[in-house]
PDB file of N, CA and C in Angstrom:
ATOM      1  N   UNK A   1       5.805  -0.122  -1.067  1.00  0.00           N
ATOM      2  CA  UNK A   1       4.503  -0.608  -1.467  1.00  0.00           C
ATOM      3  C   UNK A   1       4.679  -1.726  -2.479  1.00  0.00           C
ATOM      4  N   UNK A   2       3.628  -2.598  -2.183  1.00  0.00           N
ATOM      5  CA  UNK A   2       3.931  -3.844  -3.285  1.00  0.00           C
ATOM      6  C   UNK A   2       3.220  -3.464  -4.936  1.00  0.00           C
ATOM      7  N   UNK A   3       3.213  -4.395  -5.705  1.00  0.00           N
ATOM      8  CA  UNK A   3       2.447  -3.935  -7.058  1.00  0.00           C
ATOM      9  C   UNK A   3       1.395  -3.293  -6.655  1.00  0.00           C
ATOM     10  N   UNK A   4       0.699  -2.645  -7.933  1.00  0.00           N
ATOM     11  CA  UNK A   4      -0.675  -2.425  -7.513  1.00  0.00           C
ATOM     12  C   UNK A   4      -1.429  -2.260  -8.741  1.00  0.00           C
ATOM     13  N   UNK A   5      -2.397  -2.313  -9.034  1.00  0.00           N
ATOM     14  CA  UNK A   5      -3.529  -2.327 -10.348  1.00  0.00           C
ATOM     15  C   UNK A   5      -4.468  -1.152 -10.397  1.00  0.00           C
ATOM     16  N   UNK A   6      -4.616  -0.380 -11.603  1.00  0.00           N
ATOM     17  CA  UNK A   6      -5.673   0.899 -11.463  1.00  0.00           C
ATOM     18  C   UNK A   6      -6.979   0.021 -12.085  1.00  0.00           C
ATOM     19  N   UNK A   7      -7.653   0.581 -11.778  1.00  0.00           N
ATOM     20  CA  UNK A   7      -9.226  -0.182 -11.582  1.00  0.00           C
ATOM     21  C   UNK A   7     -10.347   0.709 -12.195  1.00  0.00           C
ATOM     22  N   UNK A   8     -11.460   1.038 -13.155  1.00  0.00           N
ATOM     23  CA  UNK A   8     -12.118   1.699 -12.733  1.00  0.00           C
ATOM     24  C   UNK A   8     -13.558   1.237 -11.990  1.00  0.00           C
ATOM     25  N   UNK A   9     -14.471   2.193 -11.581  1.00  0.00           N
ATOM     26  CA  UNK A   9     -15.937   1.966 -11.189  1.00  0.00           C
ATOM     27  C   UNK A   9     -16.570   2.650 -11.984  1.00  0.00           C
ATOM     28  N   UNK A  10     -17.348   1.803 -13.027  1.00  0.00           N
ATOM     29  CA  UNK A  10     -18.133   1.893 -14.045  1.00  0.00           C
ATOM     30  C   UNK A  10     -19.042   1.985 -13.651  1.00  0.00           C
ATOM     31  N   UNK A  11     -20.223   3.045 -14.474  1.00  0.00           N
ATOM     32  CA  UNK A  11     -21.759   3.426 -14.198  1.00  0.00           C
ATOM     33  C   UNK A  11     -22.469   1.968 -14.827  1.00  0.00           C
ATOM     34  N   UNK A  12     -21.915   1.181 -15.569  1.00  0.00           N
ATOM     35  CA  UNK A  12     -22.437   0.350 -16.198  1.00  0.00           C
ATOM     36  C   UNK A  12     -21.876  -1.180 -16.211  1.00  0.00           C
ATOM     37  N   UNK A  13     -21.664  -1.775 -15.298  1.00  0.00           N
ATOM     38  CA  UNK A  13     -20.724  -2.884 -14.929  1.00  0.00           C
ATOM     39  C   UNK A  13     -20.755  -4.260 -15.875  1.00  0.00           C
ATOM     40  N   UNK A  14     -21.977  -4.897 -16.285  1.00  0.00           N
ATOM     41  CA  UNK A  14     -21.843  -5.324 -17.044  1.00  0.00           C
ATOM     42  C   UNK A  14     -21.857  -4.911 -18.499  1.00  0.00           C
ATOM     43  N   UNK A  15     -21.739  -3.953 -18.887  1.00  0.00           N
ATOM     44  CA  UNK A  15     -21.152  -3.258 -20.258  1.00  0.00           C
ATOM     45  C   UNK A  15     -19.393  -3.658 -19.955  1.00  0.00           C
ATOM     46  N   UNK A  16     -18.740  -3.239 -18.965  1.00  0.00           N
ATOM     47  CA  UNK A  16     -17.336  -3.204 -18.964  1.00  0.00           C
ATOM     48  C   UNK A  16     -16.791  -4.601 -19.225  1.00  0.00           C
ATOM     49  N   UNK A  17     -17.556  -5.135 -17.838  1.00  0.00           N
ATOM     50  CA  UNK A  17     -17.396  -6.776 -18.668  1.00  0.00           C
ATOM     51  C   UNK A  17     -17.290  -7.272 -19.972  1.00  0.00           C
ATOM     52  N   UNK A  18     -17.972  -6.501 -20.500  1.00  0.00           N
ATOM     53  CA  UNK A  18     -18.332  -7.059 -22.233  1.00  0.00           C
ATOM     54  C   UNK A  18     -17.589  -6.296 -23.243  1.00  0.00           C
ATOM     55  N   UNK A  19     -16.616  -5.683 -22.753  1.00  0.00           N
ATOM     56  CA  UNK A  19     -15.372  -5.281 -23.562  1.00  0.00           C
ATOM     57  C   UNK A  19     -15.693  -3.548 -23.943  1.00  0.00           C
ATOM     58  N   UNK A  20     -16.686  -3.053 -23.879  1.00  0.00           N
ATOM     59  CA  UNK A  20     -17.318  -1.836 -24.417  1.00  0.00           C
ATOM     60  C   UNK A  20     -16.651  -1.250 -22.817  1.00  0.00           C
ATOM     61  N   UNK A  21     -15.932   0.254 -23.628  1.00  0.00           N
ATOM     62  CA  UNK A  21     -16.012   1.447 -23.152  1.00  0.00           C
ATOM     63  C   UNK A  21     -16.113   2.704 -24.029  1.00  0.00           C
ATOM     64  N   UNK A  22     -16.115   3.956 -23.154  1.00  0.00           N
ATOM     65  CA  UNK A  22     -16.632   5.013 -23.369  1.00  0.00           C
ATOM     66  C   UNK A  22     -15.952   5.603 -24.397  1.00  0.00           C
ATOM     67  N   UNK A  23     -14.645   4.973 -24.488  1.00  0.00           N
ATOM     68  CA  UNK A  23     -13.839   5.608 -25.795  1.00  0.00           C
ATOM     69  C   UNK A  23     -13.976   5.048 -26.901  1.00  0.00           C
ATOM     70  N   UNK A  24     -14.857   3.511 -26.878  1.00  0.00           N
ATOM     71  CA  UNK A  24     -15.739   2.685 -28.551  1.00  0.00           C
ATOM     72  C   UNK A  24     -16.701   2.958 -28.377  1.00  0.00           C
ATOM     73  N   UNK A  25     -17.460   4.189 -27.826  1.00  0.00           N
ATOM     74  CA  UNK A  25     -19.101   4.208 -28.210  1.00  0.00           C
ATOM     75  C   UNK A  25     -19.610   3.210 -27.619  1.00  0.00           C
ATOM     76  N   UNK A  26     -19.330   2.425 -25.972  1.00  0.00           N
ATOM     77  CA  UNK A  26     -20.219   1.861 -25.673  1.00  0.00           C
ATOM     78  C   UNK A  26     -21.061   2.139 -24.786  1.00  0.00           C
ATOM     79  N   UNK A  27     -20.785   3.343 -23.830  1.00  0.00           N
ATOM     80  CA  UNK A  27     -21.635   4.125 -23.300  1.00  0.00           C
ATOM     81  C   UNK A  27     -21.287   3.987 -21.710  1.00  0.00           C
ATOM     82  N   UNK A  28     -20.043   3.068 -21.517  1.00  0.00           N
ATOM     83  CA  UNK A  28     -19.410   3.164 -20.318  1.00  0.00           C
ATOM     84  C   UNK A  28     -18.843   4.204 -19.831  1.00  0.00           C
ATOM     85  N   UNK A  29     -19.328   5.043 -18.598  1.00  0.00           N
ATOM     86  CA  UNK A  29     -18.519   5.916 -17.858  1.00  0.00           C
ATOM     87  C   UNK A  29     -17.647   5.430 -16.738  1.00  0.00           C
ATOM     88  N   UNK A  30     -16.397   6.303 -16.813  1.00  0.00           N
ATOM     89  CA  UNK A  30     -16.304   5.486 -15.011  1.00  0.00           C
ATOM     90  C   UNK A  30     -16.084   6.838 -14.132  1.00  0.00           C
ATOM     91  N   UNK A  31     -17.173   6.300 -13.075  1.00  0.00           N
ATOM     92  CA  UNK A  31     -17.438   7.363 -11.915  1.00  0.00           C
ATOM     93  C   UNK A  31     -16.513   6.952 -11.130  1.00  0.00           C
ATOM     94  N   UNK A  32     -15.107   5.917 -10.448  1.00  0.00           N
ATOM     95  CA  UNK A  32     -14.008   6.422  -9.847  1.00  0.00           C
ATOM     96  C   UNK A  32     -12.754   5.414 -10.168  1.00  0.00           C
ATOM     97  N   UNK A  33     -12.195   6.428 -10.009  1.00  0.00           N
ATOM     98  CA  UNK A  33     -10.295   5.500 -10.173  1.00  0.00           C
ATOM     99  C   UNK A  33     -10.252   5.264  -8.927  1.00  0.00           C
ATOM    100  N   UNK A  34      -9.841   3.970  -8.739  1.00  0.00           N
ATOM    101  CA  UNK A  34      -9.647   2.974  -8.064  1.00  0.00           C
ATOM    102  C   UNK A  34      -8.000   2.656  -7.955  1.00  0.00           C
ATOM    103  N   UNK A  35      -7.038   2.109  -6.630  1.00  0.00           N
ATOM    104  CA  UNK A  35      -5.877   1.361  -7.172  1.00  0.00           C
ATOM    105  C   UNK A  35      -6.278   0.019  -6.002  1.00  0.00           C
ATOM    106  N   UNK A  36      -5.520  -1.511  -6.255  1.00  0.00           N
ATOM    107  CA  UNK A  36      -6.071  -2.438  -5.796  1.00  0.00           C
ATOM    108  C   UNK A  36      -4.300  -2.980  -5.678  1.00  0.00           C
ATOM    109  N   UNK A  37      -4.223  -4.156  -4.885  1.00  0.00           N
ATOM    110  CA  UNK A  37      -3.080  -4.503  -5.117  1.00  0.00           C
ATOM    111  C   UNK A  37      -3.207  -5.768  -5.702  1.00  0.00           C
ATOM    112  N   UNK A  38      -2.052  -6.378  -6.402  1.00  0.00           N
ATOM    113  CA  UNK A  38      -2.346  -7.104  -7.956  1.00  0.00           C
ATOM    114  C   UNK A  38      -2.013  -8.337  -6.964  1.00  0.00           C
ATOM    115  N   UNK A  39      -3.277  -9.604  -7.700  1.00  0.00           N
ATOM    116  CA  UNK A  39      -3.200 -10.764  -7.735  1.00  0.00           C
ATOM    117  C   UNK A  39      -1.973 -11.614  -7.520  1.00  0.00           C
ATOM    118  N   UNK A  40      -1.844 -12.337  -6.357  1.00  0.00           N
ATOM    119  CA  UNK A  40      -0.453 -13.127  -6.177  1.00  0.00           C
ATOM    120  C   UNK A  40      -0.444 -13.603  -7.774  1.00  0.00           C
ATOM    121  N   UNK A  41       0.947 -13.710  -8.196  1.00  0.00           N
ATOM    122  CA  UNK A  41       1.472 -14.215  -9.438  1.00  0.00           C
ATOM    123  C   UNK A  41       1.089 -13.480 -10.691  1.00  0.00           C
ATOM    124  N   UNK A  42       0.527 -12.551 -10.532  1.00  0.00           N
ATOM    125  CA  UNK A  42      -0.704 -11.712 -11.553  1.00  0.00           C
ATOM    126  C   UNK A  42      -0.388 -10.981 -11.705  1.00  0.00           C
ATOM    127  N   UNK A  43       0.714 -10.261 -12.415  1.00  0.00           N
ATOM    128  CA  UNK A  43       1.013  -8.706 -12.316  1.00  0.00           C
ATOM    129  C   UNK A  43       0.369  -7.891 -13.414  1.00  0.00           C
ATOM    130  N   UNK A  44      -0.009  -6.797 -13.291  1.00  0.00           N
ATOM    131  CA  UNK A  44      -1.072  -6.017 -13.494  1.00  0.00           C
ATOM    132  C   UNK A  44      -2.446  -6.255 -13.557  1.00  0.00           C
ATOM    133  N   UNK A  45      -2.798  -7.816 -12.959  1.00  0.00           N
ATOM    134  CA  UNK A  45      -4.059  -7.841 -12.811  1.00  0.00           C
ATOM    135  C   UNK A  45      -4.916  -7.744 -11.204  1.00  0.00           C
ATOM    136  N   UNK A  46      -5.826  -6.931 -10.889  1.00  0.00           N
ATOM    137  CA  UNK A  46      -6.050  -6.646 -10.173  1.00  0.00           C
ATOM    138  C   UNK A  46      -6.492  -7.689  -8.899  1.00  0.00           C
ATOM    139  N   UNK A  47      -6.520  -7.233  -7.505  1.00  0.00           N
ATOM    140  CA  UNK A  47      -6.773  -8.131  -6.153  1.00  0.00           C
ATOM    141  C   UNK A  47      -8.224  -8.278  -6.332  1.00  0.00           C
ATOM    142  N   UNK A  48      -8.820  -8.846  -5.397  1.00  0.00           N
ATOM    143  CA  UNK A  48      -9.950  -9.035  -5.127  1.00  0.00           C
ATOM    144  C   UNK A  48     -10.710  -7.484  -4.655  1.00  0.00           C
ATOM    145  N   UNK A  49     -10.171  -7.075  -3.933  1.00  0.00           N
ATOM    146  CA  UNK A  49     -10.224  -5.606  -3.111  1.00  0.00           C
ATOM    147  C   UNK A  49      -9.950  -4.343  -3.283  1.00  0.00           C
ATOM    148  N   UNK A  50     -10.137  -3.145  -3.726  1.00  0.00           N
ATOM    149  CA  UNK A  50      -9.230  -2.320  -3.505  1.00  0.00           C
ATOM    150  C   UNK A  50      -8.769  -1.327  -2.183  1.00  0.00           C
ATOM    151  N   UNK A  51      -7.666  -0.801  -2.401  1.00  0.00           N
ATOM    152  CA  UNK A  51      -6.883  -0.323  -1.246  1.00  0.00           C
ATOM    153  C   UNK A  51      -8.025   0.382  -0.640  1.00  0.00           C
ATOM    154  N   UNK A  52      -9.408   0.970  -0.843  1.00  0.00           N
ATOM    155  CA  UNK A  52     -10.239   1.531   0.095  1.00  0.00           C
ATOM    156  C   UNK A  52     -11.382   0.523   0.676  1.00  0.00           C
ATOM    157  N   UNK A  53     -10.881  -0.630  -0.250  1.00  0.00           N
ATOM    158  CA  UNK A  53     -12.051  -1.732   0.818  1.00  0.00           C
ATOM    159  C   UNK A  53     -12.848  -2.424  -0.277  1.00  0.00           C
ATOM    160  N   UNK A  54     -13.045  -1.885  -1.449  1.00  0.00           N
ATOM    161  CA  UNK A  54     -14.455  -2.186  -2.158  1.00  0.00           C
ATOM    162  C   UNK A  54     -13.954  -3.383  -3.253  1.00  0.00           C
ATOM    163  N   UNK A  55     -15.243  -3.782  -3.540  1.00  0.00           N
ATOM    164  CA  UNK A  55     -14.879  -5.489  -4.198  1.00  0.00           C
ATOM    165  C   UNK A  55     -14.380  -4.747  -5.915  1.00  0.00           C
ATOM    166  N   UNK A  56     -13.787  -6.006  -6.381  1.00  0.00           N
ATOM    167  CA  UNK A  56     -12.614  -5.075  -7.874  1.00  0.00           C
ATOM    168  C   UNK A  56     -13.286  -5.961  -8.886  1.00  0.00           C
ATOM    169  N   UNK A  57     -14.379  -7.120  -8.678  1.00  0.00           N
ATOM    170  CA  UNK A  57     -15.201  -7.879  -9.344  1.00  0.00           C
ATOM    171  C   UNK A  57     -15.946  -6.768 -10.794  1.00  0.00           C
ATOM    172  N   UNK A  58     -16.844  -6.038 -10.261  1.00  0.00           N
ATOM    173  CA  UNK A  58     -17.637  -5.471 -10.859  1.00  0.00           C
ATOM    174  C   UNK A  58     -16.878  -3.933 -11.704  1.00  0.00           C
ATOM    175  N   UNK A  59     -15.725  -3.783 -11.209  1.00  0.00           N
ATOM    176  CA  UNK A  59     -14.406  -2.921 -11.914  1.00  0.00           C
ATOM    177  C   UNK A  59     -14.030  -3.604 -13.300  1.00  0.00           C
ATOM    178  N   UNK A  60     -13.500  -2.494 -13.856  1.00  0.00           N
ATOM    179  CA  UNK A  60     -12.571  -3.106 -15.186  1.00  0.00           C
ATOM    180  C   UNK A  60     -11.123  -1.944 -15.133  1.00  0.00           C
ATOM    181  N   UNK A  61     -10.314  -2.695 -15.537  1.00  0.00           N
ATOM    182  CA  UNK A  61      -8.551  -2.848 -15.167  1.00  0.00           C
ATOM    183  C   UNK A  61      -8.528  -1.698 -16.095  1.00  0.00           C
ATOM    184  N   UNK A  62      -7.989  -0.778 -15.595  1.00  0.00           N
ATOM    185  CA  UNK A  62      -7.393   0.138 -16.675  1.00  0.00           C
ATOM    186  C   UNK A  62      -6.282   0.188 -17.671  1.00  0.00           C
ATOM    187  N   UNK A  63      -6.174   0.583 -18.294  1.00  0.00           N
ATOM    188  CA  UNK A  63      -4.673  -0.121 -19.316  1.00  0.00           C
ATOM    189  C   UNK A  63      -3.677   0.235 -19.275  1.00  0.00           C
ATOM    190  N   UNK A  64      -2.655  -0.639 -19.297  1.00  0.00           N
ATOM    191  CA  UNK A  64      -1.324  -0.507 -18.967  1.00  0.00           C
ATOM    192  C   UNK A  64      -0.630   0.623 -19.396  1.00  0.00           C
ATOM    193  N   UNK A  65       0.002   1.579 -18.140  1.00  0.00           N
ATOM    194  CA  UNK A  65       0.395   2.378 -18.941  1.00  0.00           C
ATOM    195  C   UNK A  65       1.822   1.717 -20.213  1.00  0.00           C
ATOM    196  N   UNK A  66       1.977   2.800 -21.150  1.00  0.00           N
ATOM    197  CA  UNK A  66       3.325   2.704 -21.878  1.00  0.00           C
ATOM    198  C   UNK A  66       4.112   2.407 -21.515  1.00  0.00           C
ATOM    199  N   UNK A  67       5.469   1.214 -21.803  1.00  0.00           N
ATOM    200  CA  UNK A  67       6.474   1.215 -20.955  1.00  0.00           C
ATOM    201  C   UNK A  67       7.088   2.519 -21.886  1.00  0.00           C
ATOM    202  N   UNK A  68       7.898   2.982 -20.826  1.00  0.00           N
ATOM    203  CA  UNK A  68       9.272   4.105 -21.399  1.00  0.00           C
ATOM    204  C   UNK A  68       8.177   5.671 -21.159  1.00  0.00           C
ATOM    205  N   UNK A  69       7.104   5.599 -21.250  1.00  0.00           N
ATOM    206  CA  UNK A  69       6.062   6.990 -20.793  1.00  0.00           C
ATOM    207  C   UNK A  69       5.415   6.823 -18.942  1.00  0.00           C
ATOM    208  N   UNK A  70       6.237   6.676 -18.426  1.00  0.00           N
ATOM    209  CA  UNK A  70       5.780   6.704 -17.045  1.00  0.00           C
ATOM    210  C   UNK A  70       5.154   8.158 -16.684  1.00  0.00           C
ATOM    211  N   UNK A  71       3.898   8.295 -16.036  1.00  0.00           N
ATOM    212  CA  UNK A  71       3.072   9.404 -15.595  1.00  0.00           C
ATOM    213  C   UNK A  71       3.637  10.235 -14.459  1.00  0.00           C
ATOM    214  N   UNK A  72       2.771  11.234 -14.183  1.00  0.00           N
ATOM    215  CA  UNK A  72       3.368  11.850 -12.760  1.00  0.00           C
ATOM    216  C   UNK A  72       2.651  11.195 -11.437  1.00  0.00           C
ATOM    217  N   UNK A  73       1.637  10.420 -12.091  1.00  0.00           N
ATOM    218  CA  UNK A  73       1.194   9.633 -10.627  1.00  0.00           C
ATOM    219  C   UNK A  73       0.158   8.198 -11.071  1.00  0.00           C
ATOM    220  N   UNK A  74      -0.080   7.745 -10.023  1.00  0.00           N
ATOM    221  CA  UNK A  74      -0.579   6.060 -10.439  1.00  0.00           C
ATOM    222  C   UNK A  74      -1.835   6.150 -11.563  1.00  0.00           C
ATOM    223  N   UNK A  75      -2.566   7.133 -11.536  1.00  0.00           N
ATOM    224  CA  UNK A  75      -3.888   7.429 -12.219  1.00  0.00           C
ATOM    225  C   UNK A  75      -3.635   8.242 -13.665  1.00  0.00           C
ATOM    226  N   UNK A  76      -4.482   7.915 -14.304  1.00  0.00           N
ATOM    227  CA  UNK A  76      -4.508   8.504 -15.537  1.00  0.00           C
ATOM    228  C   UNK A  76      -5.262  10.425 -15.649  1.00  0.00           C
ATOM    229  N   UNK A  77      -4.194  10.918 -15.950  1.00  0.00           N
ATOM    230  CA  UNK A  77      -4.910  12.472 -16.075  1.00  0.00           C
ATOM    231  C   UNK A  77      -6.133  12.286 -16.367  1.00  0.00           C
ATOM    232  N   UNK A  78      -6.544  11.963 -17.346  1.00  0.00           N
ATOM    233  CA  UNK A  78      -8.109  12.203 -17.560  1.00  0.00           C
ATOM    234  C   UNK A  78      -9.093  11.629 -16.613  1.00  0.00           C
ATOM    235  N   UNK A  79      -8.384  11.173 -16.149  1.00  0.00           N
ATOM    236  CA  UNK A  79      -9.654  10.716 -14.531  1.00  0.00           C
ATOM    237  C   UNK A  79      -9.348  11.406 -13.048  1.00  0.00           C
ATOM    238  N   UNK A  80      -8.383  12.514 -13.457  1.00  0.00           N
ATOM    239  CA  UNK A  80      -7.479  12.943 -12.022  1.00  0.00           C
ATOM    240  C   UNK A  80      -8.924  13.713 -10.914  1.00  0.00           C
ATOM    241  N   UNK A  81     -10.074  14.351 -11.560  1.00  0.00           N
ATOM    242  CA  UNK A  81     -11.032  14.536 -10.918  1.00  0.00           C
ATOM    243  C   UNK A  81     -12.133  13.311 -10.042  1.00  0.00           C
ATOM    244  N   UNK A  82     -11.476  12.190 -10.512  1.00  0.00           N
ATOM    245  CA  UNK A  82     -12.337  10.920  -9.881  1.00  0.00           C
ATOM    246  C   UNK A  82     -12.076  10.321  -8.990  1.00  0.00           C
ATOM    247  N   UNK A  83     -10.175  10.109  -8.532  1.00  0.00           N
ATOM    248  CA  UNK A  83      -9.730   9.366  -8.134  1.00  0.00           C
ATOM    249  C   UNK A  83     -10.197   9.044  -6.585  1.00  0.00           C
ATOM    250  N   UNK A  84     -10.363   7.936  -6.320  1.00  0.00           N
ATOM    251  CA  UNK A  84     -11.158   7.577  -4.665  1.00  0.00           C
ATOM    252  C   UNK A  84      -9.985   8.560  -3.756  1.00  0.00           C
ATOM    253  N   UNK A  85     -10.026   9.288  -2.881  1.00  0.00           N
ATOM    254  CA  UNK A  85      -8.924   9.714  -2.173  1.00  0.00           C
ATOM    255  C   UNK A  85      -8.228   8.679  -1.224  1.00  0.00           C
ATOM    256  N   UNK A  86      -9.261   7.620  -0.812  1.00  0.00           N
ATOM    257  CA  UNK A  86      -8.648   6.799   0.314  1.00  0.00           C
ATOM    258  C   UNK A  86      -7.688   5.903  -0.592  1.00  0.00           C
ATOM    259  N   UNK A  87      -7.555   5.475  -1.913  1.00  0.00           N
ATOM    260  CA  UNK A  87      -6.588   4.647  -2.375  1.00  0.00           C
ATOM    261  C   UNK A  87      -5.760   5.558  -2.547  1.00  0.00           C
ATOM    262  N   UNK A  88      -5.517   7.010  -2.950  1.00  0.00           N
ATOM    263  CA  UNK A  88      -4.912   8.115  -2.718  1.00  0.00           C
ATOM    264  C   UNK A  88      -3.962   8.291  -1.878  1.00  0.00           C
ATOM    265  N   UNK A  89      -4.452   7.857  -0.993  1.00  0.00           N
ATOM    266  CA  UNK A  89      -3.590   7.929   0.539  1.00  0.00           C
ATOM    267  C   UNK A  89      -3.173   6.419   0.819  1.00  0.00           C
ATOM    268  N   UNK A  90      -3.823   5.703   0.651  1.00  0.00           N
ATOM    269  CA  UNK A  90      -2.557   4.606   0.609  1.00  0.00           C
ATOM    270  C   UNK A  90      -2.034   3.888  -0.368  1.00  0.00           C
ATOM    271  N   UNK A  91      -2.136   4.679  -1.719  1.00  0.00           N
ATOM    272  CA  UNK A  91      -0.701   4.387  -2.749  1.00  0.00           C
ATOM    273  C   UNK A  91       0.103   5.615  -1.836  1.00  0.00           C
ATOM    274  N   UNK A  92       0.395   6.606  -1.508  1.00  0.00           N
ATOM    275  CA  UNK A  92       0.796   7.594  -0.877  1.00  0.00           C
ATOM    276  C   UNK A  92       0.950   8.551  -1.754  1.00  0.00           C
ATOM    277  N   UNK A  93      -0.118   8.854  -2.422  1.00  0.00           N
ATOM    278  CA  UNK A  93       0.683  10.190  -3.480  1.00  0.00           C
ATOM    279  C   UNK A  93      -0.585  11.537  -3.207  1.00  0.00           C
ATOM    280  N   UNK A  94      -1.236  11.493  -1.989  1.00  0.00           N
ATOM    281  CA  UNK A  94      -2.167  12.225  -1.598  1.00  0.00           C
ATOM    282  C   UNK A  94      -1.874  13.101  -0.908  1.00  0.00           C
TER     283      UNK A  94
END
């Protein structure tokens, strides 16, 4: 698999845009983890698309994980109840 970018889908899209999330009190949720594959030349910034089809415009990029703390899978635990299943299945960890 080539790079790929975690994404979320925010209840509030232009809030995310504007730098506010749910962990500064800005009242952003995100209803799903997303993975997308990253921008020619762009690494960790997300495609136009993600791997289930949907536009990554109105998304905001999730943050890099730690280098040297690699996870047990592409998504962040605290969103492991959200994750889209179809990007699921084709990062392959479904």
């Amino acid at each position: 698999m080539s790079a790929m970018a975690v994404v979320y889908e925010v209840d509030d899209p232009a809030a995310a845009h504007a730098g506010r999330t749910a962990g500064d009190g800005g009242g952003v949720t995100v209803v799903r983890v997303h993975a997308a594959p990253v921008a020619p030349g762009m690494p960790g910034v997300p495609g136009p698309r993600t791997f289930c089809g949907r536009d990554t415009f109105a998304m905001r990029a999730a943050p890099r994980q730690p280098a040297g703390r690699p996870g047990p899978s592409w998504y962040g635990t605290d969103y492991a109840d959200r994750v889209c299943p179809a990007c699921d299945d084709a990062v392959g960890t479904g």
